[in-house]
C-alpha atoms as a PDB file:
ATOM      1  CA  UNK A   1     -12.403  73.868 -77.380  1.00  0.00           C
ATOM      2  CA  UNK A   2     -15.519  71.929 -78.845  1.00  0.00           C
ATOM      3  CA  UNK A   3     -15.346  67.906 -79.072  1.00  0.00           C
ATOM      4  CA  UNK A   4     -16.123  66.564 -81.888  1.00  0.00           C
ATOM      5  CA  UNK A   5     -17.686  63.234 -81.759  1.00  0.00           C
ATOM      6  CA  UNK A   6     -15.819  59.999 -83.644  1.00  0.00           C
ATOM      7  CA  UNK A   7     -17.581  59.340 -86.480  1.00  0.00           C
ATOM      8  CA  UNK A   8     -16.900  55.187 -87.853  1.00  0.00           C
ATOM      9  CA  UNK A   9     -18.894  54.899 -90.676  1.00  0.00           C
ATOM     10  CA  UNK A  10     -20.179  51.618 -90.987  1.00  0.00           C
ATOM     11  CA  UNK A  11     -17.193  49.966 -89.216  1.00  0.00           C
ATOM     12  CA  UNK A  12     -17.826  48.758 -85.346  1.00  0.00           C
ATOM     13  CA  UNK A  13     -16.901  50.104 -82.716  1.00  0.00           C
ATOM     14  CA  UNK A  14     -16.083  48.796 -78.707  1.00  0.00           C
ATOM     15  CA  UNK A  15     -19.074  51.537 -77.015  1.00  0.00           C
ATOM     16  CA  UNK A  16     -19.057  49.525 -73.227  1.00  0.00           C
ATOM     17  CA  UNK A  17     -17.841  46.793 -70.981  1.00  0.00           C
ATOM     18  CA  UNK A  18     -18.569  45.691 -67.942  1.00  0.00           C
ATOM     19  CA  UNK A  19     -18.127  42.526 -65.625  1.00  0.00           C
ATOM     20  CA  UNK A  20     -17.815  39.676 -68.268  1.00  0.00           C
ATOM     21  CA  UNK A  21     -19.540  41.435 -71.308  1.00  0.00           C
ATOM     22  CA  UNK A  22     -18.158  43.673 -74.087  1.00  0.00           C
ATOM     23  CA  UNK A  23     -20.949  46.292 -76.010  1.00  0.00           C
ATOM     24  CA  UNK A  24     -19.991  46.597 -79.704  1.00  0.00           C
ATOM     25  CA  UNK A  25     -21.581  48.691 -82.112  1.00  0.00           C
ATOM     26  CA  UNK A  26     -24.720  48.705 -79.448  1.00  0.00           C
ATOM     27  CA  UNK A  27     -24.855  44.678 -79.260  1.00  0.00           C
ATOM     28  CA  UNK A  28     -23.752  42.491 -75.655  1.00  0.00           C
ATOM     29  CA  UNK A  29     -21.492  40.343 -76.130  1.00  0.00           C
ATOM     30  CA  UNK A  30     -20.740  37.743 -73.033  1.00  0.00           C
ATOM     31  CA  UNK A  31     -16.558  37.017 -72.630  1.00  0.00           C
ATOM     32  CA  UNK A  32     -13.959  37.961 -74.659  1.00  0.00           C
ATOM     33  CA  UNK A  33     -14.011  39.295 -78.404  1.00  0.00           C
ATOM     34  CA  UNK A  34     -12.237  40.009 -81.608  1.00  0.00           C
ATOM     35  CA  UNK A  35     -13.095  43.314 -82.994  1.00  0.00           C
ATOM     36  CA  UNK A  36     -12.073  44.455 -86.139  1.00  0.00           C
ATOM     37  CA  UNK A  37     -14.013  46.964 -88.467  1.00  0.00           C
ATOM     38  CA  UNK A  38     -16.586  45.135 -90.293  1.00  0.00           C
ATOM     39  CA  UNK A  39     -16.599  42.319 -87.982  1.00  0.00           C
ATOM     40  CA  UNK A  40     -17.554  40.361 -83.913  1.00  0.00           C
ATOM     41  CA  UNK A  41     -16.365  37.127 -82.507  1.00  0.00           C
ATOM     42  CA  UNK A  42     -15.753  35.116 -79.593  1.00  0.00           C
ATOM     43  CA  UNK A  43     -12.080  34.391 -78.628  1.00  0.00           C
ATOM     44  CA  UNK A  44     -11.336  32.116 -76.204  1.00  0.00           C
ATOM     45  CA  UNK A  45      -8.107  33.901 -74.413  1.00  0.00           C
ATOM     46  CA  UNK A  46      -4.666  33.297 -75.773  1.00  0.00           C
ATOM     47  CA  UNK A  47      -4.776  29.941 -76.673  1.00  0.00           C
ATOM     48  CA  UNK A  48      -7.412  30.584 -78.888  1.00  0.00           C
ATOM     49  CA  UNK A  49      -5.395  31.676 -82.086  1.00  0.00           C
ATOM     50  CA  UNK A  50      -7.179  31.302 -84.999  1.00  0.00           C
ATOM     51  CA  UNK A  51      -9.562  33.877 -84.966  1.00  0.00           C
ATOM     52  CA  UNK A  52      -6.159  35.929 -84.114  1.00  0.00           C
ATOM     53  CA  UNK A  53      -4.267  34.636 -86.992  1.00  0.00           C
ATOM     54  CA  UNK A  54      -6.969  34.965 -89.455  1.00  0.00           C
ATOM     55  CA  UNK A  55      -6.432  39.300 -88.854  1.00  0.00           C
ATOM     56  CA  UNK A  56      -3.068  38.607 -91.201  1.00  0.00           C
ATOM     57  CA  UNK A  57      -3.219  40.796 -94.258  1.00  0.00           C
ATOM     58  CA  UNK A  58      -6.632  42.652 -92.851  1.00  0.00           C
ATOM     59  CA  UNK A  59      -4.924  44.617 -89.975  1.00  0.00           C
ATOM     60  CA  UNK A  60      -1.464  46.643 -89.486  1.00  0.00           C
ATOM     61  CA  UNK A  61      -1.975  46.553 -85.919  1.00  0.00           C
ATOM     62  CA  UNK A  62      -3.698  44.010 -82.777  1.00  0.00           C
ATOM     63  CA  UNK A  63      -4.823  45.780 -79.530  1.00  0.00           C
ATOM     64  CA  UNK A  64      -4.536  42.757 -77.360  1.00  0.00           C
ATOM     65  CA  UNK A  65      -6.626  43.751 -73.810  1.00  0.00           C
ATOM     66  CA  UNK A  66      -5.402  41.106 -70.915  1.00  0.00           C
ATOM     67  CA  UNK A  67      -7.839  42.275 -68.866  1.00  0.00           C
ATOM     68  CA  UNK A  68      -8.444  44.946 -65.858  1.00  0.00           C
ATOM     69  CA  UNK A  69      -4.031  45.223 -65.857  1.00  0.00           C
ATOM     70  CA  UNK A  70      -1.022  45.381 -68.729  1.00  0.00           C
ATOM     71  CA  UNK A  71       0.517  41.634 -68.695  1.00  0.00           C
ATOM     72  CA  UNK A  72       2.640  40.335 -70.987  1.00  0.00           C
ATOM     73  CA  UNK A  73       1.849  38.435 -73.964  1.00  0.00           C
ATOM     74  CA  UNK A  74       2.302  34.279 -74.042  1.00  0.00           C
ATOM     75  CA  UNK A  75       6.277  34.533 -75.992  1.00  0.00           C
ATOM     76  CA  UNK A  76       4.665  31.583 -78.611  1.00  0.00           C
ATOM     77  CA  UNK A  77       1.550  33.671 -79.320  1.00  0.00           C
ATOM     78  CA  UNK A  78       3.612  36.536 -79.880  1.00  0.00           C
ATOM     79  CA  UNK A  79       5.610  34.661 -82.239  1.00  0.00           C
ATOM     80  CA  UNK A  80       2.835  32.914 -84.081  1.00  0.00           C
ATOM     81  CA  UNK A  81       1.349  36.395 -84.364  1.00  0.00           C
ATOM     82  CA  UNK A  82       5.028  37.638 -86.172  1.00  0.00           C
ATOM     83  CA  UNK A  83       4.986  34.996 -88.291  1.00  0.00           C
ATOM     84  CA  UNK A  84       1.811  35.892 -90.060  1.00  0.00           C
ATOM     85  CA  UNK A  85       3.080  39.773 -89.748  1.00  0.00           C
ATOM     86  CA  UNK A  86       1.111  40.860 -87.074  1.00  0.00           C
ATOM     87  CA  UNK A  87       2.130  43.347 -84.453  1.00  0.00           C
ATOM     88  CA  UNK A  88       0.136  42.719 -81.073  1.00  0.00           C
ATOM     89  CA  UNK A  89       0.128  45.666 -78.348  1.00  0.00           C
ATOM     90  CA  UNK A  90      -0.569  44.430 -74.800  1.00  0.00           C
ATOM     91  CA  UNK A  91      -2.430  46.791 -72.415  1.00  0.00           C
ATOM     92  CA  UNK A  92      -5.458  46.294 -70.336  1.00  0.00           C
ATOM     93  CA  UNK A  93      -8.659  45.841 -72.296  1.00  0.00           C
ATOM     94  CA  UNK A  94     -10.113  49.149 -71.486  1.00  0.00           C
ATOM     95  CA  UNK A  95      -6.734  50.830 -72.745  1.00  0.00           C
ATOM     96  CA  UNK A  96      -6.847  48.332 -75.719  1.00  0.00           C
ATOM     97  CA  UNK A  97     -10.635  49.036 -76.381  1.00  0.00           C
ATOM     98  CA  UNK A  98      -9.926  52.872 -76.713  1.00  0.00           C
ATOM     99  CA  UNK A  99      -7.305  52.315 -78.635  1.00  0.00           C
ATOM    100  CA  UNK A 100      -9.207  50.476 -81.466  1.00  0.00           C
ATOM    101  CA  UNK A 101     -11.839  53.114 -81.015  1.00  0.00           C
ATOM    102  CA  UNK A 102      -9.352  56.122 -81.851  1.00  0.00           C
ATOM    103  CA  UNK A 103      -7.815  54.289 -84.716  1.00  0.00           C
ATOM    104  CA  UNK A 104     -10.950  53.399 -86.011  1.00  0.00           C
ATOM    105  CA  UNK A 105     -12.145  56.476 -86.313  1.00  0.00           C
ATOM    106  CA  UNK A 106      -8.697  57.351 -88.244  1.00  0.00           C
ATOM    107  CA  UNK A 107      -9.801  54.895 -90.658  1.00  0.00           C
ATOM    108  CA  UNK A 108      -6.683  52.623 -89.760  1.00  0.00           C
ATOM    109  CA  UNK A 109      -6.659  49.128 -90.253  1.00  0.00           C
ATOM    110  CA  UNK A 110      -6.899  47.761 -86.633  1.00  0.00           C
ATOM    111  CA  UNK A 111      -8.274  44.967 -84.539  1.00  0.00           C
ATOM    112  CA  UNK A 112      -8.469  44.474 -81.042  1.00  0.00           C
ATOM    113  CA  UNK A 113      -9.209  40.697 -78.803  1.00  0.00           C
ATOM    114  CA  UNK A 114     -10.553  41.874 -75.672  1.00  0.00           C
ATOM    115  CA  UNK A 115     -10.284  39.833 -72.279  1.00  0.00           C
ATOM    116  CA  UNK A 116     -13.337  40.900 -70.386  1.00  0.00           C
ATOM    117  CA  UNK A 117     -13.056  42.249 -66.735  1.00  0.00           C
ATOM    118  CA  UNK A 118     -13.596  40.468 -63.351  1.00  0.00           C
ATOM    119  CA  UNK A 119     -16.703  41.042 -61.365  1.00  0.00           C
ATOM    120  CA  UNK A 120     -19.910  39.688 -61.402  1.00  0.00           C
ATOM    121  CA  UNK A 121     -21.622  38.855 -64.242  1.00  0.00           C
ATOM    122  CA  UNK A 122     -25.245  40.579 -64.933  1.00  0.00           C
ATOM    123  CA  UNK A 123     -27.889  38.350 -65.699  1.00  0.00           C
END
């Protein structure tokens, strides 16, 4: 069976992560990130919700990544998040980074906010 490579267009894509550092679309970024098609940002972990709540009426669906394991979502963020009519799917931020890729690539309208992994840090 031959694999096809994903093809996104102009839209960006999570290609790498590592110890405190995200690779989108072939740029570093150092902590955690907001990905959604046409645009990067910072995001400060869950208590950081306006770059979450500014997805509203963008996306139909939020990959949330809590890191290197699934955890479950803050209940108020997850609320906040329904209020605007956004549906947030917890999983760990590699899971949640593929995610975004494959949906991406389906043209879907998705975002992901990436917690980055442990470890140390590169230079």
């Amino acid at each position: 069976m031959p694999i096809t490579e994903a093809e996104f267009g102009s839209s960006l894509p999570v290609d790498g992560y590592g110890p405190g550092f995200f690779r989108v679309a072939g740029v570093v970024y150092r902590g955690g990130v907001v990905v959604e098609a046409g645009s990067v940002g910072p995001w400060g972990g869950y208590d950081d919700r306006a770059p979450l709540l500014a997805l509203a009426d963008k996306v139909d669906v939020l990959f949330v990544g809590t890191g290197p394991e699934i955890a479950f979502l803050p209940r108020d963020l997850v609320d906040d998040l329904g209020r605007v009519g956004l549906m947030a799917e917890p999983m760990s931020s590699p899971s949640a980074a593929r995610s975004y890729n494959v949906l991406l690539s389906e043209g879907r309208r998705v975002a992901c906010a990436l917690l980055p992994m442990p470890g140390d840090v590169p230079a």
